[in-house]
PDB file of N, CA and C in Angstrom:
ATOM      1  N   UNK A   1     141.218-127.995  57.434  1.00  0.00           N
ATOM      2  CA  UNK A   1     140.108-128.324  58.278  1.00  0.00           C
ATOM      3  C   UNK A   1     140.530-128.074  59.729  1.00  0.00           C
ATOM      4  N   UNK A   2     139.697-127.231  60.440  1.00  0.00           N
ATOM      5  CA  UNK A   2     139.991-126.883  61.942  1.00  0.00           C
ATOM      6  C   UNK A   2     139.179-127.812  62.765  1.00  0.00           C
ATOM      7  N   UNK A   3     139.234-128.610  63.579  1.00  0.00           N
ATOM      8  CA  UNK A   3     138.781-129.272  64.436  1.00  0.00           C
ATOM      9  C   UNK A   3     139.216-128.916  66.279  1.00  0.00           C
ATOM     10  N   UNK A   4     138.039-128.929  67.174  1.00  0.00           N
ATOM     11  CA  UNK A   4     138.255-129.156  68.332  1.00  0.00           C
ATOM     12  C   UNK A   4     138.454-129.924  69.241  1.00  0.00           C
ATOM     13  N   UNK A   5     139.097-130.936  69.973  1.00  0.00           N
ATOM     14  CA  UNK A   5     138.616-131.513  71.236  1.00  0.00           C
ATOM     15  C   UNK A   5     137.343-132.069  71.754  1.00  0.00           C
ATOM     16  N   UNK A   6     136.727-133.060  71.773  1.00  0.00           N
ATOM     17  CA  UNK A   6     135.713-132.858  72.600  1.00  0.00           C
ATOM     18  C   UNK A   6     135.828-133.867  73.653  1.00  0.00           C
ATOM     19  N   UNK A   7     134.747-133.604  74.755  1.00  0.00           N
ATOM     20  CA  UNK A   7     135.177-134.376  76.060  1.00  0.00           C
ATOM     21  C   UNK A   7     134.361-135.561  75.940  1.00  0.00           C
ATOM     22  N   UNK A   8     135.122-136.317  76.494  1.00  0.00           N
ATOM     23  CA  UNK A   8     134.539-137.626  76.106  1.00  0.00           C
ATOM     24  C   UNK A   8     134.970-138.997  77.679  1.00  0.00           C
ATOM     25  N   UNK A   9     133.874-138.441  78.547  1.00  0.00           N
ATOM     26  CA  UNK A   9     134.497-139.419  79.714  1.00  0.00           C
ATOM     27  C   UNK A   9     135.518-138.182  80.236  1.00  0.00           C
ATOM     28  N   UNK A  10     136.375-138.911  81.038  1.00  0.00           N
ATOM     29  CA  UNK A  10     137.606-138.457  81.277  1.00  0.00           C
ATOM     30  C   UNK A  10     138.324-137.873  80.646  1.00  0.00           C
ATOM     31  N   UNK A  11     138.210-138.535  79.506  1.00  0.00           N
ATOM     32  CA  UNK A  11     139.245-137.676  78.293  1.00  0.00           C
ATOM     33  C   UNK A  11     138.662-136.623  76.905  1.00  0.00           C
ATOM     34  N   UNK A  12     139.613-136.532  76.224  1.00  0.00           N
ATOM     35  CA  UNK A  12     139.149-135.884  75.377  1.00  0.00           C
ATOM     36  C   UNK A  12     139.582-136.268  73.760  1.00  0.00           C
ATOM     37  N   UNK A  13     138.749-136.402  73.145  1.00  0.00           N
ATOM     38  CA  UNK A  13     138.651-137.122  71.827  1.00  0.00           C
ATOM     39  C   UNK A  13     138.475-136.336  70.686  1.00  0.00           C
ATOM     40  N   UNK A  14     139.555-136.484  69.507  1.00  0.00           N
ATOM     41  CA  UNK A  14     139.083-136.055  68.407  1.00  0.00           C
ATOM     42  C   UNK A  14     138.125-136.554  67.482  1.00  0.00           C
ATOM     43  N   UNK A  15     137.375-135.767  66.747  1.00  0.00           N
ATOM     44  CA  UNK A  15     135.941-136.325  65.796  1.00  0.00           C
ATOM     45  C   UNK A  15     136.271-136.307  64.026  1.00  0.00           C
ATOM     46  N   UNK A  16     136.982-137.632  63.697  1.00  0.00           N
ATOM     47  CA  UNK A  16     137.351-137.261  62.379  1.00  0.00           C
ATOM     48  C   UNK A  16     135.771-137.456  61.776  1.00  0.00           C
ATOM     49  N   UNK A  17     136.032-136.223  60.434  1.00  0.00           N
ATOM     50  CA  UNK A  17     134.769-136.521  59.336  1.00  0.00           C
ATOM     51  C   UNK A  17     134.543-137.932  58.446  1.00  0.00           C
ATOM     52  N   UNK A  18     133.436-138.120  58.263  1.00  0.00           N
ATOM     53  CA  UNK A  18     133.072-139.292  57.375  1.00  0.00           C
ATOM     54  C   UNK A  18     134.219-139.255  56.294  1.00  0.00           C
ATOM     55  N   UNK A  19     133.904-138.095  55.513  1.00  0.00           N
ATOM     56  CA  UNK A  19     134.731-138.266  54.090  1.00  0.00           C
ATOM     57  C   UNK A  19     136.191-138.335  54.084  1.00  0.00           C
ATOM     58  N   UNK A  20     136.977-137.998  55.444  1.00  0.00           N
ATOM     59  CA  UNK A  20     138.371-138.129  55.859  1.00  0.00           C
ATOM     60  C   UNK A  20     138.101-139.463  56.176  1.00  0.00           C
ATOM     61  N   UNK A  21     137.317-140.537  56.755  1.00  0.00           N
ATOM     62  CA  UNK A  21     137.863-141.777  56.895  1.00  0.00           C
ATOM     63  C   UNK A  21     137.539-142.469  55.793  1.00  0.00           C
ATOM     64  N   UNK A  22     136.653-142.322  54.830  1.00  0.00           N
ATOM     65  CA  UNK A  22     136.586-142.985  53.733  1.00  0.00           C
ATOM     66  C   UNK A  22     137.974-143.040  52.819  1.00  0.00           C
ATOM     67  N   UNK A  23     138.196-141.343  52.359  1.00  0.00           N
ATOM     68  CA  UNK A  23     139.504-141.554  51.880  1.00  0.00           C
ATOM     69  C   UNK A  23     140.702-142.476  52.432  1.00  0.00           C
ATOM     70  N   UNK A  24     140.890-142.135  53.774  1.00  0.00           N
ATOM     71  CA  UNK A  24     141.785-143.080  53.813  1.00  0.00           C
ATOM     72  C   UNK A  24     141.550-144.810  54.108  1.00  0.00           C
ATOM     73  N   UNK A  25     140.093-145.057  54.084  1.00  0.00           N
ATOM     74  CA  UNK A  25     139.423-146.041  54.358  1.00  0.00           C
ATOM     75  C   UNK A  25     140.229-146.736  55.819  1.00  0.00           C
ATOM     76  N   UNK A  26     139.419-145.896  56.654  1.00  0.00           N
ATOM     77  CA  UNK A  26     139.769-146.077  57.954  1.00  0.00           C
ATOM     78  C   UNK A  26     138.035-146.426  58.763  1.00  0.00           C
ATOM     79  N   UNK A  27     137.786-147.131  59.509  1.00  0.00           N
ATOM     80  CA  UNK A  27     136.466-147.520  60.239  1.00  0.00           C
ATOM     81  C   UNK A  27     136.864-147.563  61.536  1.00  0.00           C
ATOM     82  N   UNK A  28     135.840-147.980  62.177  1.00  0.00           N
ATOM     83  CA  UNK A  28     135.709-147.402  63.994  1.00  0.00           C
ATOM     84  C   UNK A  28     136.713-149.096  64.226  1.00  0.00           C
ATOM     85  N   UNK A  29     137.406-150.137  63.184  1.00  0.00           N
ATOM     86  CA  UNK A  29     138.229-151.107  63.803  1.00  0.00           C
ATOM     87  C   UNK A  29     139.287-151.119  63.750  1.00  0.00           C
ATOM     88  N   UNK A  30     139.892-150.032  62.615  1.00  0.00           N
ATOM     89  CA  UNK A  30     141.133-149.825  62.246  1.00  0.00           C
ATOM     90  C   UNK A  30     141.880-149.414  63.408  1.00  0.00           C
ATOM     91  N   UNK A  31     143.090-150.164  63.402  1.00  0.00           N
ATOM     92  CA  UNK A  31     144.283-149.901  64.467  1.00  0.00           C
ATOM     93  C   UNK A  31     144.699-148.263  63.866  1.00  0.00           C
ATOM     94  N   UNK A  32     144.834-147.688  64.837  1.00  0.00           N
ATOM     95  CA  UNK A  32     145.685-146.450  64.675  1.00  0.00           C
ATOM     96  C   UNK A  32     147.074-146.261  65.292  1.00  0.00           C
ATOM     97  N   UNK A  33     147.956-145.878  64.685  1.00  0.00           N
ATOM     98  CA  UNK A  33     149.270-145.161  65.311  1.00  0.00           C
ATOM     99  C   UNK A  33     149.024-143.918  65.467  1.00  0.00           C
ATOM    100  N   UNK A  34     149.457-143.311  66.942  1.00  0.00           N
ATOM    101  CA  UNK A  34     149.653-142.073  66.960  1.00  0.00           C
ATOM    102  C   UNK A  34     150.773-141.571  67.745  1.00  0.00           C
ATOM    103  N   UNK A  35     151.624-140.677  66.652  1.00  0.00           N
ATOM    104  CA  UNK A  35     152.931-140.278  67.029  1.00  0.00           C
ATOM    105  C   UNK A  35     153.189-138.707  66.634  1.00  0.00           C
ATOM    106  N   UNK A  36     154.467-138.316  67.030  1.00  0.00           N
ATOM    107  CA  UNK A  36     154.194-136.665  67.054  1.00  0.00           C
ATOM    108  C   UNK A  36     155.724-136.483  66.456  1.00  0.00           C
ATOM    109  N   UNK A  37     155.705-135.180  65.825  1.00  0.00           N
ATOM    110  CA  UNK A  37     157.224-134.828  65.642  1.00  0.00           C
ATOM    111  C   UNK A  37     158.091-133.736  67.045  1.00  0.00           C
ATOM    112  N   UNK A  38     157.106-133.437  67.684  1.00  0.00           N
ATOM    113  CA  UNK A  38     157.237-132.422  68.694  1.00  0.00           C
ATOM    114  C   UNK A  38     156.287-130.849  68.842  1.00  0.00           C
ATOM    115  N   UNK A  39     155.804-131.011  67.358  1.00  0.00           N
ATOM    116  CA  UNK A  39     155.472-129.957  67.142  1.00  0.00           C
ATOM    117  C   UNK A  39     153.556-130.758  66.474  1.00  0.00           C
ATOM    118  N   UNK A  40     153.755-131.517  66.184  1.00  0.00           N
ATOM    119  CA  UNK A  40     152.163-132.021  65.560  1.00  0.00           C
ATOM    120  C   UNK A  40     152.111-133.434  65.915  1.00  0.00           C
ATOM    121  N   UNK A  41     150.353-133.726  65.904  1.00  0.00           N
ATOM    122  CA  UNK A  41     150.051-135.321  66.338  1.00  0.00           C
ATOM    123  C   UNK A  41     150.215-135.693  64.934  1.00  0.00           C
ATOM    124  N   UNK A  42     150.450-137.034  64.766  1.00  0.00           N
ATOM    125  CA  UNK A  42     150.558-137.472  63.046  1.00  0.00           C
ATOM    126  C   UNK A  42     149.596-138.952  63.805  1.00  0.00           C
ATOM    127  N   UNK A  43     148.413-139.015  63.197  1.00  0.00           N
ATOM    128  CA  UNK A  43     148.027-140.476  62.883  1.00  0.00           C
ATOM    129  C   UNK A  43     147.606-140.557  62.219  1.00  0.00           C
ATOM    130  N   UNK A  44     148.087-142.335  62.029  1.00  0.00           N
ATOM    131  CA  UNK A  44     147.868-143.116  60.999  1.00  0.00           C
ATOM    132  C   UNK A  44     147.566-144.824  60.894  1.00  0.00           C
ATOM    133  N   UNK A  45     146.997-145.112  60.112  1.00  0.00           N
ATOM    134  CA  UNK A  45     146.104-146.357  60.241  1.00  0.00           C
ATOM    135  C   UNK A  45     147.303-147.316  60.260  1.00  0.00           C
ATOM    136  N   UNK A  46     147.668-148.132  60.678  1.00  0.00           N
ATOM    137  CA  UNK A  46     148.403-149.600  60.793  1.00  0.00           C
ATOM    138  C   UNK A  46     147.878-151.036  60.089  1.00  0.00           C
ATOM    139  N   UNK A  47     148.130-150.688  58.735  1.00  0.00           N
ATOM    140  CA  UNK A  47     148.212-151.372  57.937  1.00  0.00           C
ATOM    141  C   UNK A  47     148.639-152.968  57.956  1.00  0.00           C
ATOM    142  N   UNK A  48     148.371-154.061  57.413  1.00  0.00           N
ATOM    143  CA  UNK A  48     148.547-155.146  57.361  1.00  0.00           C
ATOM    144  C   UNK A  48     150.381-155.281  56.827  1.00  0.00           C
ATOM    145  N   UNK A  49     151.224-155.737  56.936  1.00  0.00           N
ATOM    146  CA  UNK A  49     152.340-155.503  57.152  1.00  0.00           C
ATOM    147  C   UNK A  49     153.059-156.563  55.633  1.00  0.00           C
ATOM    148  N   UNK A  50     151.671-157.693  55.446  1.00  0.00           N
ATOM    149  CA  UNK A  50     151.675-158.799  54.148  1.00  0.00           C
ATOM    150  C   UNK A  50     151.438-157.359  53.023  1.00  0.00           C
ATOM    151  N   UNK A  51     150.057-156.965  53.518  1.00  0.00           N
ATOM    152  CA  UNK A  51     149.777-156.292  52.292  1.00  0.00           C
ATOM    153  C   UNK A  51     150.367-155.024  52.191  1.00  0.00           C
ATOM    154  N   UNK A  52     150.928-154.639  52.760  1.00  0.00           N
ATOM    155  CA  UNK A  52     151.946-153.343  52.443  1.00  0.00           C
ATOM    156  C   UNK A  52     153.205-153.822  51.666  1.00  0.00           C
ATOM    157  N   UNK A  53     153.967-155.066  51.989  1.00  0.00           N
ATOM    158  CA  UNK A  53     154.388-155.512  50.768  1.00  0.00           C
ATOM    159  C   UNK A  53     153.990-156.102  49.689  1.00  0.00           C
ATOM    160  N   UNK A  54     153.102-156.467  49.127  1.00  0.00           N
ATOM    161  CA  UNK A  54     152.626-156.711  48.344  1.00  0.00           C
ATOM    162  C   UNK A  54     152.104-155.707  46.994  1.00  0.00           C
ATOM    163  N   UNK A  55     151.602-154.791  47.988  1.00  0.00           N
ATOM    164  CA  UNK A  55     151.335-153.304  47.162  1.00  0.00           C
ATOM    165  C   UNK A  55     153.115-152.611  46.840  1.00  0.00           C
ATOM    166  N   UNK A  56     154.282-152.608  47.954  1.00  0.00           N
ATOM    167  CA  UNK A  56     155.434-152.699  47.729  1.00  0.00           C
ATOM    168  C   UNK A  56     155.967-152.985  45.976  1.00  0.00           C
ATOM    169  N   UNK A  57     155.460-154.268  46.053  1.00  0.00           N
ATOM    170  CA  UNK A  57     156.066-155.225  45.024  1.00  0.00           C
ATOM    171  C   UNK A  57     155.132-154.668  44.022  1.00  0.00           C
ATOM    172  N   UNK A  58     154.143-154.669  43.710  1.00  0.00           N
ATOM    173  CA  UNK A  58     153.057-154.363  42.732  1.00  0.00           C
ATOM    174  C   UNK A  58     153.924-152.948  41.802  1.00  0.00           C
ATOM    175  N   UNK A  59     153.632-152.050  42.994  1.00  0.00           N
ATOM    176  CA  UNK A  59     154.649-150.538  42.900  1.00  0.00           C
ATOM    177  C   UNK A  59     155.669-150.932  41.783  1.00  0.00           C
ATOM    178  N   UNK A  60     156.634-151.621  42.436  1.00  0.00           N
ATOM    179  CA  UNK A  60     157.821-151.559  41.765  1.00  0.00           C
ATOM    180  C   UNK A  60     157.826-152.252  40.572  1.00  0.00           C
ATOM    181  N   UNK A  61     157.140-153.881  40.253  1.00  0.00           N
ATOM    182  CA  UNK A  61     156.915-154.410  39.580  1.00  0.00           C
ATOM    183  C   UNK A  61     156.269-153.006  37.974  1.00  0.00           C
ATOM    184  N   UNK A  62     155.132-152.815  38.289  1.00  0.00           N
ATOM    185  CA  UNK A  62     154.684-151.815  37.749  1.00  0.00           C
ATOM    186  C   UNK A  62     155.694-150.344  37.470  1.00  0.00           C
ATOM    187  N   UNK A  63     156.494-150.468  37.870  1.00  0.00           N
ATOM    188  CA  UNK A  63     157.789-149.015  37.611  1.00  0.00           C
ATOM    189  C   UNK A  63     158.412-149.391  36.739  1.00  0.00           C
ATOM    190  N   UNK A  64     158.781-151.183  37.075  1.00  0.00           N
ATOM    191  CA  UNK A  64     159.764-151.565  36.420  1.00  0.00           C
ATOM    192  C   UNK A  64     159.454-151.881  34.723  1.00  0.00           C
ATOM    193  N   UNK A  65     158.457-152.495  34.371  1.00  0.00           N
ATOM    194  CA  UNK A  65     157.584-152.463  33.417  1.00  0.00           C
ATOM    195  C   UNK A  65     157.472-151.204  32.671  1.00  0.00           C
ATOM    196  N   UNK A  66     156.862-150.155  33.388  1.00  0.00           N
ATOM    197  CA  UNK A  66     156.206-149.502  32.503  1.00  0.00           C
ATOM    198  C   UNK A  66     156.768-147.551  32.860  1.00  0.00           C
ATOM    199  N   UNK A  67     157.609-147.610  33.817  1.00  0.00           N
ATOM    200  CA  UNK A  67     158.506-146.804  34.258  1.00  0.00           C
ATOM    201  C   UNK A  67     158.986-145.453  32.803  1.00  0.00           C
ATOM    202  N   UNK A  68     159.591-146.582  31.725  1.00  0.00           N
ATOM    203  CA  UNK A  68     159.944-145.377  31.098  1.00  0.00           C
ATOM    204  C   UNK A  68     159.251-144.660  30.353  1.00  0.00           C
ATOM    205  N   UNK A  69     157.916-145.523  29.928  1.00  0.00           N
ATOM    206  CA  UNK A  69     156.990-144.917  29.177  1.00  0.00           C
ATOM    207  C   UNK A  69     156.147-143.962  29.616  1.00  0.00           C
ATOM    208  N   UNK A  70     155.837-144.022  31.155  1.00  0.00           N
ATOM    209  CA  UNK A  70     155.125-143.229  32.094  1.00  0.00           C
ATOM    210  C   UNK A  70     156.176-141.700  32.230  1.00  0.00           C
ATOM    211  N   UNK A  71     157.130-142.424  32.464  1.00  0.00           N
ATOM    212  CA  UNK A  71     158.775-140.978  32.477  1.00  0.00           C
ATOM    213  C   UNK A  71     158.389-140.096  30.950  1.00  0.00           C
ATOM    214  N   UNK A  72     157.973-140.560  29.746  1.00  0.00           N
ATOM    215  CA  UNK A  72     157.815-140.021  28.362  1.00  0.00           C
ATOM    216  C   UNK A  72     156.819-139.533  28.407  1.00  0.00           C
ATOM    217  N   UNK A  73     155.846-140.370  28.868  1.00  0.00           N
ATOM    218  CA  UNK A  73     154.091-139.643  29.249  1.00  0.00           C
ATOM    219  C   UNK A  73     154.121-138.276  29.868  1.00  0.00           C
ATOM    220  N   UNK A  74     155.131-138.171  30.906  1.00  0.00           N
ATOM    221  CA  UNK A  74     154.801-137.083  31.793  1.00  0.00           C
ATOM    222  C   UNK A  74     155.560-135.832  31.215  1.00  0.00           C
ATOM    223  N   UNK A  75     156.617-135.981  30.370  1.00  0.00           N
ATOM    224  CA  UNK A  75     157.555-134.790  29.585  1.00  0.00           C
ATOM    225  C   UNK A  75     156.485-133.962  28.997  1.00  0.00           C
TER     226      UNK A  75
END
């Protein structure tokens, strides 16, 4: 997806699409990070820091469980 700039005030603002913020279920309140490698902007939503571990634990919980059968599933 190619996107432009647009001016907005003083500055200039990018216009993400509907269906890019749904996927990542992002809305006009979501905190954003925005950081660069030198070469590209990377942002990204700033997540609740409880529920990122929690989903953490879920993850692993769920690997740990069911890990080898999913490892057999995928052969």
């Amino acid at each position: 997806m190619k996107k432009r700039l647009v001016k907005h005030g003083n500055s200039l603002a990018l216009v993400i699409d509907k269906g890019a913020l749904e996927l990542l279920e992002i809305d006009a309140d979501t905190p954003l990070r925005i950081t660069t490698d030198g070469h590209c902007l990377i942002v990204t939503p700033v997540r609740d820091e409880e529920e990122e571990l929690k989903f953490k634990d879920a993850l692993a919980e769920g690997n740990r469980r069911y890990g080898k059968i999913l490892k057999r599933l995928a052969e």
